[in-house]
N, C-alpha and C. Protein backbone atom coordinates (compact mmCIF):
# COMPACT_ATOMS: atom_id res chain seq x y z
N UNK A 1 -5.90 3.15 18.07
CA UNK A 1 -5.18 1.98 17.65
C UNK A 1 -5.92 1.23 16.55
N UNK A 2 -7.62 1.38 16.39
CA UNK A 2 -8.22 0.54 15.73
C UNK A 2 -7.68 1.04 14.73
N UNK A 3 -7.65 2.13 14.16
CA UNK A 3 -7.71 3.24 12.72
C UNK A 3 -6.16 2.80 12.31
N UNK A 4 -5.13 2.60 12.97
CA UNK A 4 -3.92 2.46 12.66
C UNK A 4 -4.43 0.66 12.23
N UNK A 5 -4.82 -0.14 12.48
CA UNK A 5 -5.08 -1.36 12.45
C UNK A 5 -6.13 -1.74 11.03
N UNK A 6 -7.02 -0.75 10.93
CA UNK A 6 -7.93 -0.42 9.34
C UNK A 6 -6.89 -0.18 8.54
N UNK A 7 -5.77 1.06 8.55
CA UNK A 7 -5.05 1.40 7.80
C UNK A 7 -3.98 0.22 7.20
N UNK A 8 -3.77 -0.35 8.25
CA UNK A 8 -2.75 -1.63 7.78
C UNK A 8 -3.25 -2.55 6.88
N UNK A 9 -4.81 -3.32 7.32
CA UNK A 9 -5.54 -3.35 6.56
C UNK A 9 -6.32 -3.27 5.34
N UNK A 10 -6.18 -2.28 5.23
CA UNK A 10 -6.24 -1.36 3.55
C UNK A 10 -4.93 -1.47 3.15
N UNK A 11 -3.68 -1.31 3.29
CA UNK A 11 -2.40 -1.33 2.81
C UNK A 11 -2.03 -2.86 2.15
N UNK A 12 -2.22 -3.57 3.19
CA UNK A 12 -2.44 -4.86 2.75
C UNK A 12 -3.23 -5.76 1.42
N UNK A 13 -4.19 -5.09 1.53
CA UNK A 13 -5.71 -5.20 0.94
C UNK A 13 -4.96 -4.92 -0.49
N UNK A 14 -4.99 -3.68 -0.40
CA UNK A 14 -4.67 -3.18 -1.79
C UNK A 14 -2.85 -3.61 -2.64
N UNK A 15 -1.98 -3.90 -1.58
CA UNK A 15 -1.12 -5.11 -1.95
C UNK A 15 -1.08 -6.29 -2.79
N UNK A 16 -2.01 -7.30 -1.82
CA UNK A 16 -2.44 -8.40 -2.18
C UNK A 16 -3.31 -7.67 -4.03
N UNK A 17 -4.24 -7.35 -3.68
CA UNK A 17 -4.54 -6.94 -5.36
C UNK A 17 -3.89 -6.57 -6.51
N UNK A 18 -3.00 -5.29 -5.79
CA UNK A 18 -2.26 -5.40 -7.07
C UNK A 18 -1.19 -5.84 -7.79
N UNK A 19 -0.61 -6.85 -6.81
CA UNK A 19 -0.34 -7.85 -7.09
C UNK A 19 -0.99 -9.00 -8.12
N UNK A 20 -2.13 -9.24 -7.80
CA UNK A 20 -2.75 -10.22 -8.88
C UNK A 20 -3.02 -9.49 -9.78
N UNK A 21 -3.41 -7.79 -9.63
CA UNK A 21 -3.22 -7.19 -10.99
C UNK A 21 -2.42 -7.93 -12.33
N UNK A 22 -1.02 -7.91 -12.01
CA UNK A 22 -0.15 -8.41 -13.03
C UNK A 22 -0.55 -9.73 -13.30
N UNK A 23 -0.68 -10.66 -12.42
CA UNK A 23 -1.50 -11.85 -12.71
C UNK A 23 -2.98 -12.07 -13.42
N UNK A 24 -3.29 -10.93 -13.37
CA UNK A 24 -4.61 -10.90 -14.14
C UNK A 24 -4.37 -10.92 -16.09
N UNK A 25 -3.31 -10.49 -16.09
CA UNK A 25 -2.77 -10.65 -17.87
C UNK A 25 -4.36 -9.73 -18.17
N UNK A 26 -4.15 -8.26 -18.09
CA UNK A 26 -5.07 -7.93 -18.37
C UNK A 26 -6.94 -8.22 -18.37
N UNK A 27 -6.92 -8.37 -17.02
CA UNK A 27 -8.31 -9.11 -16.90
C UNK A 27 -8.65 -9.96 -17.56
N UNK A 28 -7.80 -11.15 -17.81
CA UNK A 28 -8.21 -12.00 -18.89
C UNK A 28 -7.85 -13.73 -18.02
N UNK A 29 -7.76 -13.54 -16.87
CA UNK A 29 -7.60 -14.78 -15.82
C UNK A 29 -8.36 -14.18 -14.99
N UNK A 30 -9.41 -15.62 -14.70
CA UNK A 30 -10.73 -15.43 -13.81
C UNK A 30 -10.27 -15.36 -12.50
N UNK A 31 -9.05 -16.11 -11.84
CA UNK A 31 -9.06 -16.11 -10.27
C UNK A 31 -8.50 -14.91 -9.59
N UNK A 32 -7.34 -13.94 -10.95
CA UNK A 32 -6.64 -13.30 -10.08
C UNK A 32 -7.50 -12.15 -10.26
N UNK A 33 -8.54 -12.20 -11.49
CA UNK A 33 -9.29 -11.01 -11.78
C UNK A 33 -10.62 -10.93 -9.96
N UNK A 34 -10.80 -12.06 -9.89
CA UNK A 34 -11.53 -11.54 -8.24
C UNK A 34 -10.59 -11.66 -7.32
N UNK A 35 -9.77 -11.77 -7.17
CA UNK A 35 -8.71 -11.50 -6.14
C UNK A 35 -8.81 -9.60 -6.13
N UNK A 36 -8.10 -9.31 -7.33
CA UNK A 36 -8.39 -7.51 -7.61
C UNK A 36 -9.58 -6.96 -7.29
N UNK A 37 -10.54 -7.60 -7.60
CA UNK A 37 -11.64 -6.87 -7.05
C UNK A 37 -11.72 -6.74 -5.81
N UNK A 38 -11.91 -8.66 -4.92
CA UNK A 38 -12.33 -8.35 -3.57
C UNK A 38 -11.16 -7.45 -2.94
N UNK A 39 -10.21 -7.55 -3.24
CA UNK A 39 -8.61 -6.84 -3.08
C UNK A 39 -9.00 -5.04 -2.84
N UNK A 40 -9.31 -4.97 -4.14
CA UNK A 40 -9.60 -3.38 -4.24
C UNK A 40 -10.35 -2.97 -3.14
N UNK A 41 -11.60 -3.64 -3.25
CA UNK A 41 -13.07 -3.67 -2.78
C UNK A 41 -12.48 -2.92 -0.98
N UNK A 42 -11.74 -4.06 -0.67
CA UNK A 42 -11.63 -4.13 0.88
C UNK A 42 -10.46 -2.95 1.32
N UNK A 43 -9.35 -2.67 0.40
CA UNK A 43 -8.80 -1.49 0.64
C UNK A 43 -9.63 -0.44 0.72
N UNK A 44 -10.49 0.06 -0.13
CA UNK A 44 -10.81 1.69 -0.32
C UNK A 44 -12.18 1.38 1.14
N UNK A 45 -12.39 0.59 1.15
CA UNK A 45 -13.38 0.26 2.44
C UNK A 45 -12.84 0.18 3.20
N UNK A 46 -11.58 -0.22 4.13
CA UNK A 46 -10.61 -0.13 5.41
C UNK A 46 -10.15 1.42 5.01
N UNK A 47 -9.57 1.75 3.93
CA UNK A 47 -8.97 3.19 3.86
C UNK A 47 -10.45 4.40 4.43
N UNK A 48 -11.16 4.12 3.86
CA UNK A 48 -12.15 5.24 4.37
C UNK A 48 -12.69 4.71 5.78
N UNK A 49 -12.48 3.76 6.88
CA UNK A 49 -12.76 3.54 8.30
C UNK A 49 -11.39 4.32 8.76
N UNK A 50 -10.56 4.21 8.34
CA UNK A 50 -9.33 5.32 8.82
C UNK A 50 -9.50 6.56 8.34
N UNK A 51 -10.38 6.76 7.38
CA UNK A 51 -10.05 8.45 7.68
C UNK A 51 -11.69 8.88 8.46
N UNK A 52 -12.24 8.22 9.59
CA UNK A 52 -12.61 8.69 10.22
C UNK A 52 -12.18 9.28 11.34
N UNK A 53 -10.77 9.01 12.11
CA UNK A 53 -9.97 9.30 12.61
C UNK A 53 -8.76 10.30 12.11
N UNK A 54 -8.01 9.36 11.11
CA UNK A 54 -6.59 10.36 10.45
C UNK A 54 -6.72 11.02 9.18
N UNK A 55 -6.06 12.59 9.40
CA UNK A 55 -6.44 12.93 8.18
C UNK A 55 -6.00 12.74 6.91
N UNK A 56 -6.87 12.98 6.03
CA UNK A 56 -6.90 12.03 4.52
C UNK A 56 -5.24 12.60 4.19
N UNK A 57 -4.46 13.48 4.17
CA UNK A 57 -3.54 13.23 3.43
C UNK A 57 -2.88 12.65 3.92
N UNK A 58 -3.01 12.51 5.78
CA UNK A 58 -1.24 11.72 6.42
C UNK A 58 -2.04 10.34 5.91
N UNK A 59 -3.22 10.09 5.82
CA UNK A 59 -3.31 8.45 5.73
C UNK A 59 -2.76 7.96 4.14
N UNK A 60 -3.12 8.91 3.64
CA UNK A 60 -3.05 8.58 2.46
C UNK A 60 -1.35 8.61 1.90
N UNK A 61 -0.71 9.07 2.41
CA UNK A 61 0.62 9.35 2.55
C UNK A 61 1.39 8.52 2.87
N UNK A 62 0.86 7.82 4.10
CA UNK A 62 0.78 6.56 4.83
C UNK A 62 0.73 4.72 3.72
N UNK A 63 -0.30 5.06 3.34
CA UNK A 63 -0.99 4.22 2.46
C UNK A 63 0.01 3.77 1.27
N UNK A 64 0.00 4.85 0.69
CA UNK A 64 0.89 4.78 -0.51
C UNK A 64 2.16 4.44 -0.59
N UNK A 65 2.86 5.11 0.55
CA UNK A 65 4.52 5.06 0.64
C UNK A 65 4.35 3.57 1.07
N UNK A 66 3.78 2.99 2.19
CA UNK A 66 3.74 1.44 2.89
C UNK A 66 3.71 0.67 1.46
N UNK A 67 3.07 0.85 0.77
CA UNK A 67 2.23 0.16 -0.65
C UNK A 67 3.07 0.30 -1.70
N UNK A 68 3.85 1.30 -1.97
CA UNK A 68 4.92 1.54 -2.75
C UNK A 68 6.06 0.25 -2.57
N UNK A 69 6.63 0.62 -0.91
CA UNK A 69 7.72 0.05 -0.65
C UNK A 69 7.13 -1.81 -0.84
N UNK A 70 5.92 -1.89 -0.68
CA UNK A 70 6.07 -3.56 -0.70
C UNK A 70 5.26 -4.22 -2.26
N UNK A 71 4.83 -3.05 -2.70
CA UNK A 71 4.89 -3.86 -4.60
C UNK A 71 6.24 -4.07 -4.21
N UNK A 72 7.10 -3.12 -4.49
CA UNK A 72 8.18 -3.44 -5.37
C UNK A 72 8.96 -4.38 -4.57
N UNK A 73 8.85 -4.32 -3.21
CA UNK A 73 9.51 -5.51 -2.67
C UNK A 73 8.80 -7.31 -3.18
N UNK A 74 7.84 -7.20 -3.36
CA UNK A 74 6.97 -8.47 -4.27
C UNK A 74 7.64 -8.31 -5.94
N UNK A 75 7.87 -7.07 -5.95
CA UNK A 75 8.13 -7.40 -7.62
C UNK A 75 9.74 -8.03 -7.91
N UNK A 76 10.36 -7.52 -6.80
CA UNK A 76 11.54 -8.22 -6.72
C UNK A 76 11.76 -9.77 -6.37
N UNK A 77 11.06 -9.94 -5.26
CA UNK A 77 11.01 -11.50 -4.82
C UNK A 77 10.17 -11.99 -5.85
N UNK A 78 9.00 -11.87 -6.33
CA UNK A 78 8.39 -12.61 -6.84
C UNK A 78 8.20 -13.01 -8.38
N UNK A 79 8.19 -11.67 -8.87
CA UNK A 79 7.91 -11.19 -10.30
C UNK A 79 9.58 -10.98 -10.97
N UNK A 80 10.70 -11.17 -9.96
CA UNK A 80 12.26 -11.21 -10.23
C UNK A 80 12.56 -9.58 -11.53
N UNK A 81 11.91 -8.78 -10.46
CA UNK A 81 12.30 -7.49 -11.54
C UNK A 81 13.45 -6.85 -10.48
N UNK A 82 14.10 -6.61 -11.33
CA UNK A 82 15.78 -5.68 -10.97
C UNK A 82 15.63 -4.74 -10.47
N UNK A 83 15.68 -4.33 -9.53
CA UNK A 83 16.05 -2.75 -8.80
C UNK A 83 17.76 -1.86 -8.55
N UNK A 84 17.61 -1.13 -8.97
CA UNK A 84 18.91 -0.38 -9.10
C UNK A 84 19.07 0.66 -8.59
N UNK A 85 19.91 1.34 -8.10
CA UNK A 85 20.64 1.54 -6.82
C UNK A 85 19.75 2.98 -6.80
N UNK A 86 19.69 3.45 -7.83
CA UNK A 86 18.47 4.95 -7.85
C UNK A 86 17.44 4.10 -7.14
N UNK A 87 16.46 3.58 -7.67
CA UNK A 87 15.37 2.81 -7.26
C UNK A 87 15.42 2.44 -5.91
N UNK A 88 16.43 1.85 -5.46
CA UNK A 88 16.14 1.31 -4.10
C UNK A 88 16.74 2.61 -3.60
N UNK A 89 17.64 4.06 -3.46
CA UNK A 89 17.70 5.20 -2.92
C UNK A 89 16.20 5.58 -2.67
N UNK A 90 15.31 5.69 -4.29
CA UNK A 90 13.77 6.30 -3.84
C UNK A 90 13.11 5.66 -3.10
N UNK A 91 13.10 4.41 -3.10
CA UNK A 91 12.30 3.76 -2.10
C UNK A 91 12.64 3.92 -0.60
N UNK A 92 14.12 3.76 -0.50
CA UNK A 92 14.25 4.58 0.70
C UNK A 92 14.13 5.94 1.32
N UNK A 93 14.16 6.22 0.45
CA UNK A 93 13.55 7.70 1.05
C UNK A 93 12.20 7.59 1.20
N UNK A 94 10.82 7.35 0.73
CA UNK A 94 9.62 6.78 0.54
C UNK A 94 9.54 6.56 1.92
N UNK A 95 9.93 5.45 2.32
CA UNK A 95 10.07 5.02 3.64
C UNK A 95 10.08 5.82 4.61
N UNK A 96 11.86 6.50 4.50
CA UNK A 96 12.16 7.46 5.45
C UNK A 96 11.04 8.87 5.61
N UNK A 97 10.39 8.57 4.80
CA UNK A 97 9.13 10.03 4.65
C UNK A 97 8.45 9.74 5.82
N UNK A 98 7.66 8.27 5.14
CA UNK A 98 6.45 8.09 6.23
C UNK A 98 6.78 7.54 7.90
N UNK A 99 8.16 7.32 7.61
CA UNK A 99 8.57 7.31 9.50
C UNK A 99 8.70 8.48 9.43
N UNK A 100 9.09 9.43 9.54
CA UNK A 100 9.66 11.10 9.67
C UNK A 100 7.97 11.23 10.41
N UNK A 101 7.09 11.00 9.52
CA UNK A 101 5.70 11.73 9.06
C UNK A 101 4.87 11.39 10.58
N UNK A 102 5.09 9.83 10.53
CA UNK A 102 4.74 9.45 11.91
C UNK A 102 5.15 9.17 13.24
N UNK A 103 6.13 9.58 13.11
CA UNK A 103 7.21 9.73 14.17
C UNK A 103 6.81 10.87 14.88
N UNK A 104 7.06 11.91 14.00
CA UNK A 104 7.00 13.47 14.19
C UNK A 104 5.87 14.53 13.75
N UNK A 105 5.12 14.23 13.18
CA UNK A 105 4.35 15.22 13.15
C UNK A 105 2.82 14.94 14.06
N UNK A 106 2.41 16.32 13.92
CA UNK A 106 1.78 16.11 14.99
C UNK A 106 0.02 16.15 14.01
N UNK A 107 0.24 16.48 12.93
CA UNK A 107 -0.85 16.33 11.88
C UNK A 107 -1.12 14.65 11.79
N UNK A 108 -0.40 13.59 12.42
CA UNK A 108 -1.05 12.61 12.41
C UNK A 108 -1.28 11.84 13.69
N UNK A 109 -3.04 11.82 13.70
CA UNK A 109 -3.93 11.44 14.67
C UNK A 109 -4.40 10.10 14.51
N UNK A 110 -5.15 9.37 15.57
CA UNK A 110 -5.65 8.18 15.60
C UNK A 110 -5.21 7.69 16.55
């Protein structure tokens, strides 16, 4: 349960950052530019306490699709960028991957 709890963690982590990414206007704003760092910093550090447990591709699989689906859900609420009906199909599927993935397979441990 802990490793599923790191992983969220890191998903989060790396959210919140790249998010201020865009706020960073090219590393050229001091607050959101350490937001990205400690941001980064603390994802790839929670991501590697989970793959002491799950293996690197379901986590990472994991990671990405979770991280996918909620930029763009921030880029919509926040950053007011348009999603269109392809776009929100891929994202749903994205989704529907990593439930399938952890639902059902048995390649993911923790």
């Amino acid at each position: 349960m802990k490793n599923w709890m790191f992983l969220f963690v890191a998903i989060i982590s790396e959210v919140i950052a790249t998010s201020a990414l865009k706020s960073s206007e090219g590393f050229t704003v001091l607050v959101p530019l350490i937001i990205v760092a400690v941001g980064y910093s603390a994802a790839f550090y929670f991501l590697s306490l989970t793959l002491r447990a799950i293996p690197i591709g379901m986590a990472y699989a994991i990671w990405s699709g979770v991280g996918i689906a909620l930029i763009t859900l921030i880029g919509w609420i926040v950053f007011n960028q348009k999603l269109d009906m392809p776009a929100m199909a891929g994202i749903l599927l994205i989704v529907a991957g990593v439930v399938v993935m952890y639902s059902f397979s048995d390649s993911v441990q923790g």
